[in-house]
Protein backbone atom coordinates (compact mmCIF):
# COMPACT_ATOMS: atom_id res chain seq x y z
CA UNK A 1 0.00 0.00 0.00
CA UNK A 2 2.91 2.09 1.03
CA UNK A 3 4.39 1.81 -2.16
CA UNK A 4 1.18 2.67 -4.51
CA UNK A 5 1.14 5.89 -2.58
CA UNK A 6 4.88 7.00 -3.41
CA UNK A 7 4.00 6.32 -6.82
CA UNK A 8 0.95 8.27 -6.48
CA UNK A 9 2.69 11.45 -4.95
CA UNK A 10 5.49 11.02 -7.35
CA UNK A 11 3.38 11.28 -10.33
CA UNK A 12 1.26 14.21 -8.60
CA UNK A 13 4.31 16.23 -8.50
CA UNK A 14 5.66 15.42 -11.58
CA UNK A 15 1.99 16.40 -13.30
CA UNK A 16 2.09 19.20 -11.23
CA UNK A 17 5.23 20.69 -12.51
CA UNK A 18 4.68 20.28 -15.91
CA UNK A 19 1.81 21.67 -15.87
CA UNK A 20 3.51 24.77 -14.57
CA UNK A 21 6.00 24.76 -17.19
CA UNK A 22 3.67 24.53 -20.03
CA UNK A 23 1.67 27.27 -18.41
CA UNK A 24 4.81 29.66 -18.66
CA UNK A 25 6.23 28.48 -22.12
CA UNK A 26 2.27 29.17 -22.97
CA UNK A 27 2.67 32.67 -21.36
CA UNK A 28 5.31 33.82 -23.37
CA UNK A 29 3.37 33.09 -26.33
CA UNK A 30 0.61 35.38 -25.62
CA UNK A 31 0.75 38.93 -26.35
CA UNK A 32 4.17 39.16 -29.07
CA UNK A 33 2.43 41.45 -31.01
CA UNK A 34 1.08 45.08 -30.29
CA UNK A 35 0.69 48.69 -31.83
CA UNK A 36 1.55 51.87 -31.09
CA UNK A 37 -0.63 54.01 -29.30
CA UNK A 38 0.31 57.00 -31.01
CA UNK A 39 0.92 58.94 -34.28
CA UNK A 40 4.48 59.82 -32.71
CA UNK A 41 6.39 57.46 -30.88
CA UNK A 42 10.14 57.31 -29.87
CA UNK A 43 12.21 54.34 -30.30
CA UNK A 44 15.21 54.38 -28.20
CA UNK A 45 18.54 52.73 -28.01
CA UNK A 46 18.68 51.63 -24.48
CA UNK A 47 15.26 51.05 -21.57
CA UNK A 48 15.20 54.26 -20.48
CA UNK A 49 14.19 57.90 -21.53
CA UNK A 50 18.50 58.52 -20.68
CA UNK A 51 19.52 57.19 -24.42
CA UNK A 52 19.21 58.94 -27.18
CA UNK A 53 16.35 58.38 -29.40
CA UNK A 54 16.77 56.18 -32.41
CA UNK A 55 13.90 56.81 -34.87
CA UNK A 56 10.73 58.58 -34.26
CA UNK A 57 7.16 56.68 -35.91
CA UNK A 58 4.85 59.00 -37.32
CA UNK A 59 2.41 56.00 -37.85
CA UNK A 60 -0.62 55.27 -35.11
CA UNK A 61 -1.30 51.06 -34.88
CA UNK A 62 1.73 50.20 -36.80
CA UNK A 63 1.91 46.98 -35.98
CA UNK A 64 5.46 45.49 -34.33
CA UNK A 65 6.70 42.49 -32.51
CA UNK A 66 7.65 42.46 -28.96
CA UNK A 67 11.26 40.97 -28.54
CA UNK A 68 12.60 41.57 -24.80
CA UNK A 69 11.05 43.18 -21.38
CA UNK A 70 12.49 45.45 -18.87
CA UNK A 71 10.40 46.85 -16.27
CA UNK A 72 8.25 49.22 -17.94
CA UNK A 73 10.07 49.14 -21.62
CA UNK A 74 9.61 46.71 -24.09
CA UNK A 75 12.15 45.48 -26.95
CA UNK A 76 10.52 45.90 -30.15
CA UNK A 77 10.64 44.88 -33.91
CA UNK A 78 8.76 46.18 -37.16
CA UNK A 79 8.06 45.06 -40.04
CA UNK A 80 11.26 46.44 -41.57
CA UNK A 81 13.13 44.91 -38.65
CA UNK A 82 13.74 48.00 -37.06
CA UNK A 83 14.58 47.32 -33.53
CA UNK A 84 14.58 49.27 -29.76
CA UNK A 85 12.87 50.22 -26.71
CA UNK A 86 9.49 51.88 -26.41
CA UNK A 87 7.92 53.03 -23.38
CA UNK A 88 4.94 50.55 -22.44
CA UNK A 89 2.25 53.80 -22.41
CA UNK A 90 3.68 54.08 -26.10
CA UNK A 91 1.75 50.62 -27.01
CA UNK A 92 -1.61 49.46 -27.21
CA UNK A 93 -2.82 45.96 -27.34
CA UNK A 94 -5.24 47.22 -31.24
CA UNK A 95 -4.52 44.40 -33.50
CA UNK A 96 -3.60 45.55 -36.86
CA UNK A 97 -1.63 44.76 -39.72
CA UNK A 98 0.73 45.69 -43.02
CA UNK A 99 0.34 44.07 -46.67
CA UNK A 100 3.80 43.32 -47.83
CA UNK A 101 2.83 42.00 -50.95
CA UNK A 102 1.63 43.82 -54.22
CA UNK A 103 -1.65 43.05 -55.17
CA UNK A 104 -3.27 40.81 -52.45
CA UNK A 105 -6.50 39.91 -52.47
CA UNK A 106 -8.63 40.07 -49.48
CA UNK A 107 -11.63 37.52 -49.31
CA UNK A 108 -14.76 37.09 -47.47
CA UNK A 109 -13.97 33.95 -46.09
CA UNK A 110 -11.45 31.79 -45.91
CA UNK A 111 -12.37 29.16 -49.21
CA UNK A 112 -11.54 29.04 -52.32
CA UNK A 113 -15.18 29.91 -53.42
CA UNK A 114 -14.98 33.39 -51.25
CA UNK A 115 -16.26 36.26 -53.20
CA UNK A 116 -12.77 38.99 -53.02
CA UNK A 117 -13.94 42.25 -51.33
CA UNK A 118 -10.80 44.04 -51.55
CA UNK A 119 -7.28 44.55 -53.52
CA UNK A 120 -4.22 45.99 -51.13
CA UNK A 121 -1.52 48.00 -52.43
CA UNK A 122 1.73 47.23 -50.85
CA UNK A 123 2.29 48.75 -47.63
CA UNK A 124 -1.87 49.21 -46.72
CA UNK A 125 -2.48 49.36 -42.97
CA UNK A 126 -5.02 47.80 -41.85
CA UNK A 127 -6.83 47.49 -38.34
CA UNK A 128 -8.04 43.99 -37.42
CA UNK A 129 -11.75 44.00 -35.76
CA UNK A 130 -12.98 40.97 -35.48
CA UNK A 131 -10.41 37.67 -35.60
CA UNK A 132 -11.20 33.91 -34.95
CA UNK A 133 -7.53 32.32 -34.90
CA UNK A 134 -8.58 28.56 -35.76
CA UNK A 135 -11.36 29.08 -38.23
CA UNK A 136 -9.48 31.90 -39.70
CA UNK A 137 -12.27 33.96 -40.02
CA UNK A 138 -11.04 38.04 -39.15
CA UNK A 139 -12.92 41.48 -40.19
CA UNK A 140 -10.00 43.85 -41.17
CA UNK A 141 -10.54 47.27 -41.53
CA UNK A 142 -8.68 49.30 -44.56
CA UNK A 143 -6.97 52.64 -43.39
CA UNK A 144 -6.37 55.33 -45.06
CA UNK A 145 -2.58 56.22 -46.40
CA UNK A 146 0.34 53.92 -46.49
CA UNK A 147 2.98 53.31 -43.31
């Protein structure tokens, strides 16, 4: 009997602490991408407002990649793989988007039989509104101007 319940508590721990580390590896994987906030937006060299400011983003939502943390500053890369620190009140958590190819075709649905509602220029930013990851099936919204 003694011996069913070492085997017992041994496999409850061991569940339990891979269920933790899946948790964090899961974690991680959550919010990579954000925008920015605003239509002006300082990316520095270094996490903190001391270093001198690398390129300034005249864009509001463009879309970027989160690389690295650091209290409140966040490691970032864009679609050009720019990359450097912006304050966290610099970001906001609007999905959007950039068309990086010439001509693409946006459809109503995700099938081949999907009427086409829209044609994007290269460079078109676009706000996502409505997004259902495993059925594919997003609502993107067309803005105005290029990046």
């Amino acid at each position: 009997m003694k011996k069913k319940n070492k085997h017992y508590y041994s496999l409850l721990v061991l569940f339990f602490f891979t269920l933790f580390f899946i948790q964090k590896s899961f974690a991680k994987e959550n919010i990579n991408f954000l925008s920015l906030k605003n239509s002006e937006v300082n990316l520095r060299q270094g996490p903190s407002f001391e270093y001198p400011i690398k390129l300034i983003y005249k864009k509001k939502y463009l879309p970027v990649i989160i690389i690295d943390k650091s209290e409140t500053w966040r490691k970032i890369s864009d679609f050009e793989n720019n990359s450097g620190w912006i304050h966290i009140s610099q970001l906001s958590k609007k999905k959007s988007a950039i068309n990086i190819k010439n001509n693409s075709v946006l459809y109503k649905k995700p099938t081949i039989y999907s009427k086409p509602i829209a044609k994007l220029e290269i460079g078109r930013l676009m706000l996502i509104k409505k997004c259902k990851v495993n059925g594919v099936k997003s609502l993107l919204v067309v803005m105005e101007g290029g990046f």
